[in-house]
N, C-alpha and C. Protein backbone atom coordinates (compact mmCIF):
# COMPACT_ATOMS: atom_id res chain seq x y z
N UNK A 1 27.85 -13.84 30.87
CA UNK A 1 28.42 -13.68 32.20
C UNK A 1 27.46 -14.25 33.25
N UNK A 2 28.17 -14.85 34.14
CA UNK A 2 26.92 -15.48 35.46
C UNK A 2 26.82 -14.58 36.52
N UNK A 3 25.80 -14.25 36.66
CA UNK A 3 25.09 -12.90 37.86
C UNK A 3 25.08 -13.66 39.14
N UNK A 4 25.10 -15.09 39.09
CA UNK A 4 24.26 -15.99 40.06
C UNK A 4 25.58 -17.18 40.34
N UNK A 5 25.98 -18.04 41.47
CA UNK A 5 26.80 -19.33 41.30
C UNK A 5 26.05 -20.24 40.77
N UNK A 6 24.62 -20.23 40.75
CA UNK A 6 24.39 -21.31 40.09
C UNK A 6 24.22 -21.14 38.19
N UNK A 7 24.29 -20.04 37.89
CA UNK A 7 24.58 -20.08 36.79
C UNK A 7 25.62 -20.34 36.31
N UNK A 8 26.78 -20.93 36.77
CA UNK A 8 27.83 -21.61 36.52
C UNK A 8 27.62 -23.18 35.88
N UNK A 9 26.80 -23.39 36.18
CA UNK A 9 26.29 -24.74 35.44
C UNK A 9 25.94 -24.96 34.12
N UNK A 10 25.67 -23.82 33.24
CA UNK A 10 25.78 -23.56 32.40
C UNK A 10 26.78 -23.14 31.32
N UNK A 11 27.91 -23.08 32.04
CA UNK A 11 28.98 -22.69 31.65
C UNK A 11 30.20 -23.91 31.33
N UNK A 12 31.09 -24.14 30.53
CA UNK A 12 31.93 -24.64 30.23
C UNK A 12 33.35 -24.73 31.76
N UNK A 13 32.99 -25.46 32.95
CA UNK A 13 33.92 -24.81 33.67
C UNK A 13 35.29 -25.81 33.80
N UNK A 14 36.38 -25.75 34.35
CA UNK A 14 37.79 -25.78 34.73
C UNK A 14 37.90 -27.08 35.64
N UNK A 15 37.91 -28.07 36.46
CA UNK A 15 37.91 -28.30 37.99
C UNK A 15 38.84 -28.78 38.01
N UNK A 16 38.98 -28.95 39.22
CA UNK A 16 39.71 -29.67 40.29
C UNK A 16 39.78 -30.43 40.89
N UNK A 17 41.00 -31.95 40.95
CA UNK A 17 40.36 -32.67 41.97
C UNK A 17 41.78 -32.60 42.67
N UNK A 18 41.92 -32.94 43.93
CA UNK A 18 43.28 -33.02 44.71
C UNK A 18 43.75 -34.64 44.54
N UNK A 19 44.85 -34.38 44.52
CA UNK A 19 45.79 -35.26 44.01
C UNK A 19 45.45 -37.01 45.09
N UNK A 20 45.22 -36.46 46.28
CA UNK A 20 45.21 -37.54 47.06
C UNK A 20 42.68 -38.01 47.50
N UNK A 21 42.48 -36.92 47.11
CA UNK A 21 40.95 -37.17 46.66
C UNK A 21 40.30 -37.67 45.48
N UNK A 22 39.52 -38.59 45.52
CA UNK A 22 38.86 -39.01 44.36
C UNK A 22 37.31 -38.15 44.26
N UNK A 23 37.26 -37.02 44.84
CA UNK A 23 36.11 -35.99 44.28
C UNK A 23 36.42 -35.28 44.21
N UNK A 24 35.69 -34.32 42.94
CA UNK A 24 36.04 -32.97 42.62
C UNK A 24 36.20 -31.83 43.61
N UNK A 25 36.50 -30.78 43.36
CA UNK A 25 36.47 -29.64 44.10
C UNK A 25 35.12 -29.01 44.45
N UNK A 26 34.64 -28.80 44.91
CA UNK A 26 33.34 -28.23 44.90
C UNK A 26 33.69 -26.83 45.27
N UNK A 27 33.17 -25.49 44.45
CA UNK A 27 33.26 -24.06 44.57
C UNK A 27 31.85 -23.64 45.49
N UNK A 28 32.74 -22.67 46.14
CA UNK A 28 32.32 -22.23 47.67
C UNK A 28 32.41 -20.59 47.27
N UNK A 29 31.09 -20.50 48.12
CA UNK A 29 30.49 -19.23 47.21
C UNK A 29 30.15 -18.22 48.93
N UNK A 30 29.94 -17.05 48.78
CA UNK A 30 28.85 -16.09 49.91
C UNK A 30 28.83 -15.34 49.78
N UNK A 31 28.21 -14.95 50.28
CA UNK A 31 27.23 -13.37 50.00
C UNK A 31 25.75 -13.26 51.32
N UNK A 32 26.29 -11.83 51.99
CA UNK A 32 25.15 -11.45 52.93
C UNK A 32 25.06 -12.33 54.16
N UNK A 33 26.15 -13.69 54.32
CA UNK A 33 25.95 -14.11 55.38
C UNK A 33 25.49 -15.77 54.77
N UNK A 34 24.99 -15.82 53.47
CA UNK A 34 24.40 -17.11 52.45
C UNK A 34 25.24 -17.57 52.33
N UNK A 35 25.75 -18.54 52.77
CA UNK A 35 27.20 -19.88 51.87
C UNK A 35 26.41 -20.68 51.27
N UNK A 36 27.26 -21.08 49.89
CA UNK A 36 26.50 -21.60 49.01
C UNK A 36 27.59 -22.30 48.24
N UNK A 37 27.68 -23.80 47.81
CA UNK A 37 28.58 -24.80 47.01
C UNK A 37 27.48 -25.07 46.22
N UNK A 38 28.52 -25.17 44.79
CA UNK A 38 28.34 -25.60 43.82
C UNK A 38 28.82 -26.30 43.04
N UNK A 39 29.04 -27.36 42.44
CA UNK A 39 29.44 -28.61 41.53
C UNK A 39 28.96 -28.15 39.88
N UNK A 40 30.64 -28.06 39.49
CA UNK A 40 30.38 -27.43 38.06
C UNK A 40 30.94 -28.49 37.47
N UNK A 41 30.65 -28.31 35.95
CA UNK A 41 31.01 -29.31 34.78
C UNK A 41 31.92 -28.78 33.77
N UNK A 42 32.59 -29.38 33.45
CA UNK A 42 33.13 -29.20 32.23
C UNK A 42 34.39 -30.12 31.32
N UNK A 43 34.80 -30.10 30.87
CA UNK A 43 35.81 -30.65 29.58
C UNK A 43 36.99 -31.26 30.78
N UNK A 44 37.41 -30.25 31.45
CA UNK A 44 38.91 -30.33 31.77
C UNK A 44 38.81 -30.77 32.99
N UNK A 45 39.78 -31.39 34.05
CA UNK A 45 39.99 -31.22 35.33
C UNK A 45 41.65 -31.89 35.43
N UNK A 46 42.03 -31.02 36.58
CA UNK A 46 43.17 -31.33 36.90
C UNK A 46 43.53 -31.22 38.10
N UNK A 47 44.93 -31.75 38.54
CA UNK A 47 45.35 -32.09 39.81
C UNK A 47 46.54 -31.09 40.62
N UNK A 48 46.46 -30.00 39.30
CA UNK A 48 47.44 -28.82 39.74
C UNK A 48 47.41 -27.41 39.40
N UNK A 49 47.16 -26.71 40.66
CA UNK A 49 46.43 -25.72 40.07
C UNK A 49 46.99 -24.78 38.81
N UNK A 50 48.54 -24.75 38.69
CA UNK A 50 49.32 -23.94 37.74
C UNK A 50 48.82 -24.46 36.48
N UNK A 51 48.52 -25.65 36.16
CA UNK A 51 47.56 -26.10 34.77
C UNK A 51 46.27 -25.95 34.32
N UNK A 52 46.05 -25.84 35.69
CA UNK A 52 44.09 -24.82 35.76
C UNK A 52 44.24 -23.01 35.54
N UNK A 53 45.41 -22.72 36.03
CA UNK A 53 45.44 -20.90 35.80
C UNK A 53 45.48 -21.32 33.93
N UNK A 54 46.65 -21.83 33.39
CA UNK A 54 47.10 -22.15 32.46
C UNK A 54 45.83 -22.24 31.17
N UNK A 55 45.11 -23.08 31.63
CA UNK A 55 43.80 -23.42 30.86
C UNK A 55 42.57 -22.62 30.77
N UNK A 56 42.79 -21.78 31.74
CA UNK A 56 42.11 -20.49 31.92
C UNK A 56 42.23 -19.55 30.83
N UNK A 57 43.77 -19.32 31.34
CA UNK A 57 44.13 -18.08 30.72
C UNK A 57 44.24 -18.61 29.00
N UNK A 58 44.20 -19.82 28.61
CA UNK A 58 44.14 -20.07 26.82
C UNK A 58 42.74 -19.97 26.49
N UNK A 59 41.58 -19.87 27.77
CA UNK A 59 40.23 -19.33 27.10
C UNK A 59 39.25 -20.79 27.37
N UNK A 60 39.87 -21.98 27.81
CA UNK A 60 39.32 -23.34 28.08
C UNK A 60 37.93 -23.58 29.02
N UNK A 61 37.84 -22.46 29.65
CA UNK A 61 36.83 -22.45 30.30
C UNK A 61 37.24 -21.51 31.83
N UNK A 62 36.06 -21.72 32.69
CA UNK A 62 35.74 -20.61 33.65
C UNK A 62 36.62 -21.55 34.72
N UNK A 63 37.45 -21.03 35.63
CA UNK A 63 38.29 -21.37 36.62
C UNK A 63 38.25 -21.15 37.84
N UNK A 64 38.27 -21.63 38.89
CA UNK A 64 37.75 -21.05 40.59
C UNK A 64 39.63 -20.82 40.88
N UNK A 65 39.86 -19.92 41.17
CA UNK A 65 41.45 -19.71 41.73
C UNK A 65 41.50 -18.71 42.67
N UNK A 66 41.99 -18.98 43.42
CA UNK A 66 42.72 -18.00 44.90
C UNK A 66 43.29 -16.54 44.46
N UNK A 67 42.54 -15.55 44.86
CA UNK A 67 42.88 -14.16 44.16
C UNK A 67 44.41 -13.85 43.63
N UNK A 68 45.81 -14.00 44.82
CA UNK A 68 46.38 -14.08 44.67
C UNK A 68 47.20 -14.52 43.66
N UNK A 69 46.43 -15.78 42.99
CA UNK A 69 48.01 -16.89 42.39
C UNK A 69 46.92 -15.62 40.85
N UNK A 70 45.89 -15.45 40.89
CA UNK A 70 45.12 -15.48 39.67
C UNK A 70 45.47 -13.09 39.07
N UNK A 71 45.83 -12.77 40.70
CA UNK A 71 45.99 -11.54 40.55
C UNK A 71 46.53 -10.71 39.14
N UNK A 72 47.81 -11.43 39.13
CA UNK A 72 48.55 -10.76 38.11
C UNK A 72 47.93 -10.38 36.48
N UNK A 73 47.08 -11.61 36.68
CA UNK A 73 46.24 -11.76 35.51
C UNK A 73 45.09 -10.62 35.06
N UNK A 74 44.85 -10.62 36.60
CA UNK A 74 43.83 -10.36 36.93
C UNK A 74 43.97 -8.11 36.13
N UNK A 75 45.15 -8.08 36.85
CA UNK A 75 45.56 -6.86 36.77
C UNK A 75 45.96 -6.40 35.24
N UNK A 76 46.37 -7.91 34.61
CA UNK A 76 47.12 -7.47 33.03
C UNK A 76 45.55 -7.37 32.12
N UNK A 77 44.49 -8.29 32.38
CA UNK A 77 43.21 -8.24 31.63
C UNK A 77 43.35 -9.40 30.99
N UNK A 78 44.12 -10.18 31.25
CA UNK A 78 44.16 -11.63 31.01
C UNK A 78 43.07 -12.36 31.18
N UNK A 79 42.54 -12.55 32.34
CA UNK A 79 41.45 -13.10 32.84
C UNK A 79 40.35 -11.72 33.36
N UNK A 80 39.17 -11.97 33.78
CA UNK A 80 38.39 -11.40 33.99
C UNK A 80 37.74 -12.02 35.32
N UNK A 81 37.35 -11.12 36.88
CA UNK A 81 36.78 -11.83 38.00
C UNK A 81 35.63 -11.88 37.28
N UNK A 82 34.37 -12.78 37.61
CA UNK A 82 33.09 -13.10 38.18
C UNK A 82 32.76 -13.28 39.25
N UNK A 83 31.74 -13.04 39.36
CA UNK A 83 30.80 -13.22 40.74
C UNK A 83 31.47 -12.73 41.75
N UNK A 84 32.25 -11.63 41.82
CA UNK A 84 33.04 -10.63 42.63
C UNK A 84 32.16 -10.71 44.21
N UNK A 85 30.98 -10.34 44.12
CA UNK A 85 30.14 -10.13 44.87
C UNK A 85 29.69 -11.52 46.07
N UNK A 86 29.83 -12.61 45.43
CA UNK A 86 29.95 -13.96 45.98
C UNK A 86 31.23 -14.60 46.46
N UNK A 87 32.23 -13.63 46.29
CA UNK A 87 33.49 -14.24 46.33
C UNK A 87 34.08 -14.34 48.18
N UNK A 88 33.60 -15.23 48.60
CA UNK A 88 34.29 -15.10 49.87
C UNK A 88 36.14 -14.74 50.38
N UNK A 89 35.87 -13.77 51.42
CA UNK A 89 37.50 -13.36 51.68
C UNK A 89 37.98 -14.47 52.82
N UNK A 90 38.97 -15.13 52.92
CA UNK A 90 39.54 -15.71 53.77
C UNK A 90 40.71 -15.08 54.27
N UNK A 91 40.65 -15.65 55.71
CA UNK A 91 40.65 -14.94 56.96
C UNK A 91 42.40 -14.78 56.78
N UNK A 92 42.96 -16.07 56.22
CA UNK A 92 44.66 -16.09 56.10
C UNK A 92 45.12 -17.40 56.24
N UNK A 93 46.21 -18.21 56.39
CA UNK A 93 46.16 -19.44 55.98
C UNK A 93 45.92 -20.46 56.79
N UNK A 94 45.46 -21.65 56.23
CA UNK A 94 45.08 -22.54 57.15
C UNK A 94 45.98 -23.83 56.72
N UNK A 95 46.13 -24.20 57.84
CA UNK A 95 46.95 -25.78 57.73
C UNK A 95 46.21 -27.10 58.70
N UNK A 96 46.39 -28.12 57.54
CA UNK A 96 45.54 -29.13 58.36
C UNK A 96 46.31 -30.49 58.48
N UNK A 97 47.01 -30.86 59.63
CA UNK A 97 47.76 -32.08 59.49
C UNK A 97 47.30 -32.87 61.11
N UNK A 98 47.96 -34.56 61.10
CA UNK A 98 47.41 -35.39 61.86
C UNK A 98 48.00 -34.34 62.96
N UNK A 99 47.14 -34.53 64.11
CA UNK A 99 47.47 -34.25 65.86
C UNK A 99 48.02 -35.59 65.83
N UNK A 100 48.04 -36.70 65.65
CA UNK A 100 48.46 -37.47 66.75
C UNK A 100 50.09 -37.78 66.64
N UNK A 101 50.32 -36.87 65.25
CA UNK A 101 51.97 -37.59 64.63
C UNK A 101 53.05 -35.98 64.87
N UNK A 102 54.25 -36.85 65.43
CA UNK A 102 55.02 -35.95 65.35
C UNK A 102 55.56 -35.13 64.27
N UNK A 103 55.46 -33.88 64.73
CA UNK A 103 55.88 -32.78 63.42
C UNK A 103 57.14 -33.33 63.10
N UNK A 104 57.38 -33.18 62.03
CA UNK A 104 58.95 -33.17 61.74
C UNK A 104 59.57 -31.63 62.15
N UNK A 105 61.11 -31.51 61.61
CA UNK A 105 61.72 -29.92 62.03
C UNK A 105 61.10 -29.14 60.63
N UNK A 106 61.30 -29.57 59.89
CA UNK A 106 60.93 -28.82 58.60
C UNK A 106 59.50 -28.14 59.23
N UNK A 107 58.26 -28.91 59.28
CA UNK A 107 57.27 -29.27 59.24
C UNK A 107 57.06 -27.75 60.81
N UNK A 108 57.68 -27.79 61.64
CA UNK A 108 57.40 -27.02 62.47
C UNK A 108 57.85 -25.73 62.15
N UNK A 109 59.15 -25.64 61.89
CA UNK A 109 59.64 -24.13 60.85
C UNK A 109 58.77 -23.14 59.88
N UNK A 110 58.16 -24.30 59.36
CA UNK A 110 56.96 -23.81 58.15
C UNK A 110 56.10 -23.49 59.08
N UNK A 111 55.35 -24.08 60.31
CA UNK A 111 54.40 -23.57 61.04
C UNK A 111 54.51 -22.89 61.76
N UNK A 112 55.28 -22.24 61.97
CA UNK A 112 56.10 -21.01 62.99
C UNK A 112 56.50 -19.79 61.99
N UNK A 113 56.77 -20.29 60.28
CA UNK A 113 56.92 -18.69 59.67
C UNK A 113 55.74 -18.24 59.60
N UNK A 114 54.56 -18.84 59.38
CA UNK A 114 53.24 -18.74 58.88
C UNK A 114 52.52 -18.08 60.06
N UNK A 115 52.62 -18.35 60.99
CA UNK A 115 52.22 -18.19 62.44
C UNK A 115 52.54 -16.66 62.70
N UNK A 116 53.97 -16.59 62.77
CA UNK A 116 54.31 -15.66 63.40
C UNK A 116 54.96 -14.54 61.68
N UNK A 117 54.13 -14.85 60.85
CA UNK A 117 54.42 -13.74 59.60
C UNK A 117 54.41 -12.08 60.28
N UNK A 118 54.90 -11.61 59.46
CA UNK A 118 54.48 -10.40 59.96
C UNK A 118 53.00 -9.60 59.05
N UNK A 119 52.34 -8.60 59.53
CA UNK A 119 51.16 -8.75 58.80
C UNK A 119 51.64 -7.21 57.97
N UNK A 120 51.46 -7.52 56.55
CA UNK A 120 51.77 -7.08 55.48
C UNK A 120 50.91 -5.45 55.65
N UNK A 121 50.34 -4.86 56.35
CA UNK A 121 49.94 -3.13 56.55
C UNK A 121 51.30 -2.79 57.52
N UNK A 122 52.01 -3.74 58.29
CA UNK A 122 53.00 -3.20 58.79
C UNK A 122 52.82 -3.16 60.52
């Protein structure tokens, strides 16, 4: 088990690259106020994350995934968290598109449910 993010380097890990990037994902770590990235290695990488839970959960190696998509798993004992303690919480969602181009209607709908969600304590 890794106590540390950089003991992840040692480990057999999962990555990621985005479909429209030609570099990997780099895993983003904190603790106490310390942010800390790390560049892991391993066998596999892919361009979607449902094939990275996937490869996880057959035992392929260690996986960086968003609590959420990884929860269910998380809850059945499927997978197991690490580095709990390093695991940064984010704040809620972020969207990043050009300023200079007009939204489409779709494109503004989606940014207006997200916006104005309602917040899930009620």
């Amino acid at each position: 088990m890794p106590h540390l993010p950089q003991d992840l380097t040692n480990h057999n890990c999962i990555n990621f690259r985005f479909a429209q990037g030609d570099g990997l994902f780099t895993w983003r770590f904190e603790k106490d106020g310390r942010k800390l990235n790390v560049r892991v290695e391993g066998q596999l990488v892919f361009n979607d994350a449902s094939a990275l839970l996937n490869a996880a959960l057959k035992g392929f190696g260690v996986a960086y995934l968003p609590e959420p998509y990884a929860q269910p798993h998380l809850s059945s004992g499927e997978l197991v968290r690490l580095l709990e303690d390093w695991c940064p919480s984010l704040s809620g969602y972020h969207l990043y598109y050009p300023s200079r181009r007009q939204p489409s209607p779709a494109f503004s709908v989606l940014v207006d449910a997200i916006r104005y969600r309602p917040d899930a304590s009620g």
